[in-house]
Protein backbone atom coordinates (compact mmCIF):
# COMPACT_ATOMS: atom_id res chain seq x y z
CA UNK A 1 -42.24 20.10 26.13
CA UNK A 2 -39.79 22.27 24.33
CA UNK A 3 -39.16 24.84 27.11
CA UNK A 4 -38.98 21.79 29.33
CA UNK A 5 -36.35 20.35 27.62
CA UNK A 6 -34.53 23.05 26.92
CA UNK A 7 -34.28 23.82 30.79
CA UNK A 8 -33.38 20.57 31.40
CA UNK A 9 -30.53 20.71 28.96
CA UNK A 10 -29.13 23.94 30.46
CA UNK A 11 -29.43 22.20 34.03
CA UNK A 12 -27.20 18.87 32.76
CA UNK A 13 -24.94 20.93 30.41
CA UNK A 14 -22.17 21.44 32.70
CA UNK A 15 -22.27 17.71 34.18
CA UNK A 16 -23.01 16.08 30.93
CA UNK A 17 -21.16 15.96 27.36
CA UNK A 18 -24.82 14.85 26.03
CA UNK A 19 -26.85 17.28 27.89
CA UNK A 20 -30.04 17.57 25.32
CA UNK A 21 -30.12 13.60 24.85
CA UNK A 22 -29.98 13.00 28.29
CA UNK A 23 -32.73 15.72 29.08
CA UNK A 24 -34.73 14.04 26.58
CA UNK A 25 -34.72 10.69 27.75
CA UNK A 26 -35.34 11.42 31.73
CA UNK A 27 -38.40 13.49 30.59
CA UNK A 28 -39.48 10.35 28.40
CA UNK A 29 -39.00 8.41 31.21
CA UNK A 30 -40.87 11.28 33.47
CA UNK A 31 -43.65 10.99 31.31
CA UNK A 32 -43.82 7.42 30.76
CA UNK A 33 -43.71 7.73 26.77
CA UNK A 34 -40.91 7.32 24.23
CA UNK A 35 -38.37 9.73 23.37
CA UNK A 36 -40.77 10.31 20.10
CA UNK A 37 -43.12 11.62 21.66
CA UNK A 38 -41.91 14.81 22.98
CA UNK A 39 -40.62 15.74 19.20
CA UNK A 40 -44.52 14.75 18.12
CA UNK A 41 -45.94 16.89 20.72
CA UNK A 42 -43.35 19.81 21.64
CA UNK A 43 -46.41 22.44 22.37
CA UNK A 44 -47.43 20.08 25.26
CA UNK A 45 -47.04 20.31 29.33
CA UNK A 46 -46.16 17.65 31.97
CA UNK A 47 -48.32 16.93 34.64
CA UNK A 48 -48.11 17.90 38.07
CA UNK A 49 -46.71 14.19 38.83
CA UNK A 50 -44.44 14.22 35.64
CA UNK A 51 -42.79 17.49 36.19
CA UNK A 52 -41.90 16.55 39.93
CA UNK A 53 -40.55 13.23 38.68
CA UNK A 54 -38.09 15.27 35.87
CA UNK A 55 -37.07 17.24 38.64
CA UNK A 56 -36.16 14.60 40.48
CA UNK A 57 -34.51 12.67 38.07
CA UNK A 58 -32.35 15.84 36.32
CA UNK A 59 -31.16 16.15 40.00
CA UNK A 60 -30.06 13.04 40.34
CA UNK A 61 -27.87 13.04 36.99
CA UNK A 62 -26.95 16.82 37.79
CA UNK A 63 -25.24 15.10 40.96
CA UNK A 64 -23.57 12.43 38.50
CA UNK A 65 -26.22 9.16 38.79
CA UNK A 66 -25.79 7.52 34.78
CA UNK A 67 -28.77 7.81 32.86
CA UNK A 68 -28.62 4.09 32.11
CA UNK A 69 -29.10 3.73 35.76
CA UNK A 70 -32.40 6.69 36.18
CA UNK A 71 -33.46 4.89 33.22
CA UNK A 72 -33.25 1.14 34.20
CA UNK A 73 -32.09 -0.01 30.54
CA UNK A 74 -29.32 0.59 28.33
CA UNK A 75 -29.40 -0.65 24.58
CA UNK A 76 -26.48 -3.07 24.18
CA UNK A 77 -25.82 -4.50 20.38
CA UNK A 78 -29.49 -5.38 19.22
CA UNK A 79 -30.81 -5.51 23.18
CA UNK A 80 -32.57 -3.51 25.21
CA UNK A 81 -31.17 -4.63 28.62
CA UNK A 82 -31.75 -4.65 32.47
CA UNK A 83 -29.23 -2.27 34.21
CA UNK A 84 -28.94 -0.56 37.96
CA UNK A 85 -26.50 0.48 40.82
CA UNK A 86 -24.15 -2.16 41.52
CA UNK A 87 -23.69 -3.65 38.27
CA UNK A 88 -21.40 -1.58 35.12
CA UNK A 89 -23.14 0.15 32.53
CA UNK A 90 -22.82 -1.30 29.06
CA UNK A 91 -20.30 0.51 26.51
CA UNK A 92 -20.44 0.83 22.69
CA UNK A 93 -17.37 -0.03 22.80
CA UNK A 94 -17.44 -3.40 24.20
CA UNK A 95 -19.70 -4.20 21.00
CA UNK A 96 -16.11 -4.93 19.05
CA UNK A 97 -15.89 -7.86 21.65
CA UNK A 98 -19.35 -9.40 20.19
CA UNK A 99 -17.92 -8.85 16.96
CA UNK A 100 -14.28 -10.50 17.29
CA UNK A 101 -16.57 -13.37 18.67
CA UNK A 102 -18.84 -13.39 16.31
CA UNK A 103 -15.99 -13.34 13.34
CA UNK A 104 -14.46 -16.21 15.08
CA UNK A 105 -17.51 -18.67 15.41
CA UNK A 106 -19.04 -18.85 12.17
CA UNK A 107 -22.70 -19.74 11.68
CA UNK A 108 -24.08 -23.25 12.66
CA UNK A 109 -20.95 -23.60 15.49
CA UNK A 110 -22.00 -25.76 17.93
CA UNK A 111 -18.79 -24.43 20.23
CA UNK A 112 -18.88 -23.85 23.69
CA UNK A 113 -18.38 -20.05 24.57
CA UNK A 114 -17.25 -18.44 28.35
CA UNK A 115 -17.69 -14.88 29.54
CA UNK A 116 -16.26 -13.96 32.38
CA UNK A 117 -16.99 -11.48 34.45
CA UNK A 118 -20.36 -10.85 32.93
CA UNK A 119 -21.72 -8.15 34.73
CA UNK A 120 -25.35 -7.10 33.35
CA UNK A 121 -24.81 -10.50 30.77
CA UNK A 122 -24.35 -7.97 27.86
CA UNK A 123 -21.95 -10.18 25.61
CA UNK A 124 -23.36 -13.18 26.29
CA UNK A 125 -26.70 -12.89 25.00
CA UNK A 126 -25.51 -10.93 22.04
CA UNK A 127 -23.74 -13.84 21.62
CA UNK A 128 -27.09 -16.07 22.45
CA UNK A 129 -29.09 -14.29 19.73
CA UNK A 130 -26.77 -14.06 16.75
CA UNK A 131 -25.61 -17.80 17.41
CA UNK A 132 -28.33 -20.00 18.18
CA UNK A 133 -26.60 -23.28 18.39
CA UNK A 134 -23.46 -22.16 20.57
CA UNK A 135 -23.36 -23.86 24.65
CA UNK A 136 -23.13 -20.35 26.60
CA UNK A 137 -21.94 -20.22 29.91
CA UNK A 138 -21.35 -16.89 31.99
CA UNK A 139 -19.56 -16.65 35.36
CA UNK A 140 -20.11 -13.44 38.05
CA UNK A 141 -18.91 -13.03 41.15
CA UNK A 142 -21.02 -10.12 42.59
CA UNK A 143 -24.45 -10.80 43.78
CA UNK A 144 -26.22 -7.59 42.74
CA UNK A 145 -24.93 -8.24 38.98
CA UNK A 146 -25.37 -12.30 38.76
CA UNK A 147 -28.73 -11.38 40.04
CA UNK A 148 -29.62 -8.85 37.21
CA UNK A 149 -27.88 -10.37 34.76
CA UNK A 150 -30.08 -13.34 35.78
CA UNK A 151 -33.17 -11.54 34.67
CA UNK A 152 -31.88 -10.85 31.75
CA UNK A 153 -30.94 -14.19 30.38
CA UNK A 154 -34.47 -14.79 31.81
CA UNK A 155 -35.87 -11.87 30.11
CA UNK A 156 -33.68 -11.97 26.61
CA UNK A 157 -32.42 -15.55 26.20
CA UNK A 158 -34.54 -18.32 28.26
CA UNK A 159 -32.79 -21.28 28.59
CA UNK A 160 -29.66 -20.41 26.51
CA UNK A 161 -27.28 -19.37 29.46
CA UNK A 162 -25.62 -21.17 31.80
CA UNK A 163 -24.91 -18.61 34.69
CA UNK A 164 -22.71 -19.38 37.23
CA UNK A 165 -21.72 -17.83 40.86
CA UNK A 166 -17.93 -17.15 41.55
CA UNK A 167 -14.51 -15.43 40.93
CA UNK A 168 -13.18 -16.08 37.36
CA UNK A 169 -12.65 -19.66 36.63
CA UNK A 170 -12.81 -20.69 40.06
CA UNK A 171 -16.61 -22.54 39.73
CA UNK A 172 -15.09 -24.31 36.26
CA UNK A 173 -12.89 -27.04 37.01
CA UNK A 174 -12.23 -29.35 34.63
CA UNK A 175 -14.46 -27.78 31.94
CA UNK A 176 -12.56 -26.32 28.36
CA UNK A 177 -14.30 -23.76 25.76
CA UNK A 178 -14.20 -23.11 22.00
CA UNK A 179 -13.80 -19.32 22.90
CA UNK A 180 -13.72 -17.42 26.08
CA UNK A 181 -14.36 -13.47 26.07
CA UNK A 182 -14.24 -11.04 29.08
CA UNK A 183 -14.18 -7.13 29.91
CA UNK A 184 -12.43 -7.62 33.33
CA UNK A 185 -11.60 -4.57 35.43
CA UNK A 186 -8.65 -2.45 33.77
CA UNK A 187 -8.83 0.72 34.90
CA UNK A 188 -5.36 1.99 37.20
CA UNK A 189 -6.34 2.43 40.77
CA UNK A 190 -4.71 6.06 40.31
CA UNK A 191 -6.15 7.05 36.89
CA UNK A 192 -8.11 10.43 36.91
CA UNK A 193 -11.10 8.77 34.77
CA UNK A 194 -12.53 7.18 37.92
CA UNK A 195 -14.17 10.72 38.63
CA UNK A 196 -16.48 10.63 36.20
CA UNK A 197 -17.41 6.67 37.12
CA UNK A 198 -18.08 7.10 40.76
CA UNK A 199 -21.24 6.04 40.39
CA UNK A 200 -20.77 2.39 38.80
CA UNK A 201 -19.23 -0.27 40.93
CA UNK A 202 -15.38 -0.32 41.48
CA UNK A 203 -15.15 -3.30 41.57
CA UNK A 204 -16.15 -4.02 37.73
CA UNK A 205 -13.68 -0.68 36.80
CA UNK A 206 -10.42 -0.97 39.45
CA UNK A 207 -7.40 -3.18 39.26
CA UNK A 208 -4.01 -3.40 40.66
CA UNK A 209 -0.57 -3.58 38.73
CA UNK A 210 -2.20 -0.67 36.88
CA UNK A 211 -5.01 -1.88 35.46
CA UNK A 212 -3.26 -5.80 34.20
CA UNK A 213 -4.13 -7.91 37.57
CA UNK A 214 -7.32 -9.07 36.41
CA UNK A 215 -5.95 -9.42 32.79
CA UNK A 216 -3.06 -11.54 33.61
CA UNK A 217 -4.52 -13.57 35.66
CA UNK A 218 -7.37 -14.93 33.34
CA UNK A 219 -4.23 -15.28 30.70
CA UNK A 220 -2.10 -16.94 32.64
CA UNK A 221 -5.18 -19.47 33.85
CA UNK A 222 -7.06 -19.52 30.16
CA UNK A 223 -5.27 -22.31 28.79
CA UNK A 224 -6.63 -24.60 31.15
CA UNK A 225 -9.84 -24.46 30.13
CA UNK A 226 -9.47 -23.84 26.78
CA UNK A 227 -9.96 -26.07 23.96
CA UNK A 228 -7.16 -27.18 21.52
CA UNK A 229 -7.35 -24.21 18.87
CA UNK A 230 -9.87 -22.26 21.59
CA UNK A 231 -9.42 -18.61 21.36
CA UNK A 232 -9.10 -16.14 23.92
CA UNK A 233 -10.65 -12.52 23.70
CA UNK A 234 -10.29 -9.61 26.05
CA UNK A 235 -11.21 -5.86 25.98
CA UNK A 236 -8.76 -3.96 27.65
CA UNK A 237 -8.25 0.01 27.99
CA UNK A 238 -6.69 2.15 24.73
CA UNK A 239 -2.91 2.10 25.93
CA UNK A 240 -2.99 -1.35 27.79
CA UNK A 241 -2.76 -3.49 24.30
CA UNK A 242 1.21 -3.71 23.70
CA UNK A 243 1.33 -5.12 27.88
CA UNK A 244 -1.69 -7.84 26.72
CA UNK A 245 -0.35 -8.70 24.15
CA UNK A 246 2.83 -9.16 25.23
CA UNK A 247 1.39 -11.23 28.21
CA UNK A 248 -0.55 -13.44 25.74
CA UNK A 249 2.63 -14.09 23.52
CA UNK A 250 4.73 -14.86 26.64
CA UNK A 251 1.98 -17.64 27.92
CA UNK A 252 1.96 -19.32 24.35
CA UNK A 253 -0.65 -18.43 22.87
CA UNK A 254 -0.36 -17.89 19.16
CA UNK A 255 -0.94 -15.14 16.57
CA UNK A 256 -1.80 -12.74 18.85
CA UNK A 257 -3.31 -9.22 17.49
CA UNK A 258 -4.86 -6.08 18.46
CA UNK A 259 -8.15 -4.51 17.17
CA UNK A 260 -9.31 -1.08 17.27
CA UNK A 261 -12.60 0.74 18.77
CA UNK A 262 -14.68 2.65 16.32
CA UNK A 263 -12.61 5.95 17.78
CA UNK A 264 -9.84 3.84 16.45
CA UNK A 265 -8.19 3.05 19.69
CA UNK A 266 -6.87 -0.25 20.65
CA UNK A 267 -9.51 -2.23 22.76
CA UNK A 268 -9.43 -5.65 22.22
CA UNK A 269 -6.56 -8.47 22.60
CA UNK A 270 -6.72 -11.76 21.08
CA UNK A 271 -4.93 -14.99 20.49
CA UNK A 272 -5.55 -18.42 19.49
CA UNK A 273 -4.35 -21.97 22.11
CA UNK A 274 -2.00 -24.10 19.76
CA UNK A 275 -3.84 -27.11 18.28
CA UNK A 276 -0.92 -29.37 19.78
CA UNK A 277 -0.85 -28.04 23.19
């Protein structure tokens, strides 16, 4: 197994920043056994079957496919989720999302909670199984990722997720949440870290008015659905949190703050709907 890896590891190194990881997991996943097993067993071989399936797979990350996606899974908060083409790959990052949330809606809330834009359903079921008692209800516009994040409600959370069909809040008329959270699209059309994402849908990455479009317009619609006192949270990109902010101060709603990524960059907006409004 050693040599194996180690081959793989020079093959990824100049595509990859986590080379050795990643050459560890697609032989896992060659050999249909977990990652621990190749540090129990390093003297061992593949198969004829299992070293034609590495191969395959190191060529398809060496040509830029995301391991999440060779893999089928990506490990989101306490998950172990569903993920493929079509649909974004879960960050770390996004975690701080789950968190503000979670901060915000104490234990035994019985609030009604809104993600937007929900994509694989990764902050929504966090959501679902560190609040038990909350009335979850996701919206997705693009069939290939309402379909997998489908089978992971299914999969994760039975019952607990409302999952709806359709372009922001357009399928929620008349309906107001305790708290609604997104990661909209918020990448520039023009920025040069779209390279290295060429793989995961644009659509879930790109939007105009450098990067903002998709973030203004759930601000400037939030407050009709919100609750008196809801709160509104929304990860954005590291130099995008003065513009949110500014565009959540402008619309009304109050104390409005910024929190920081464990890299300590800015990645998450927030703001509370007056009581009164």
């Amino acid at each position: 197994m050693a040599d194996w890896l180690r081959a793989g590891e020079a093959r990824l190194s100049g595509c990859s920043e986590s080379a050795a990881l990643d050459a560890q997991l697609l032989l896992a996943k060659a050999l249909g056994q977990p990652r621990a097993y190749l540090l129990t067993w390093p003297e061992r071989r593949p198969g004829v079957a299992a070293a034609a399936h590495y191969e395959r797979l190191l060529q398809a990350r060496a040509q830029g496919e995301p391991v999440a996606y060779l893999l089928g899974r990506q490990g989101f908060w306490s998950l172990e989720l569903e993920v493929g083409p079509g649909v974004l790959v879960p960050r770390p990052e996004t975690e701080l999302l789950v968190e503000c949330a979670l901060e915000a809606l104490g234990p035994g809330q019985e609030a009604a909670v809104l993600d937007l834009g929900t994509g694989s359903g990764a902050i929504i079921l966090a959501l679902a199984v560190e609040r038990p008692r909350l009335r979850l209800t996701a919206v997705e516009c693009s069939e290939p990722a309402w379909a997998l994040a489908r089978r992971n409600c299914e999969a994760l959370a039975p019952g607990r997720v409302e999952l709806l069909r359709g372009s922001w809040f357009e399928p929620l008329a008349g309906r107001r949440f305790q708290l609604i959270v997104s990661n909209p699209p918020y990448i520039g059309e023009q920025e040069p870290e779209l390279a290295a994402l060429a793989r995961e849908p644009r659509g879930a990455l790109v939007a105009q008015e450098a990067g903002l479009a998709d973030l203004r317009h759930i601000i400037e619609r939030a407050p009709a659905h919100l609750a008196p006192g809801g709160w509104l949270m929304l990860e954005h990109g590291y130099a995008q949190g003065g513009a949110v902010r500014s565009l959540m101060t402008a619309r009304g709603f109050l104390g409005v703050l910024t929190q920081r990524d464990l890299a300590g960059l800015e990645r998450v907006s927030l703001g509370r709907w007056p009581e009164s409004a």
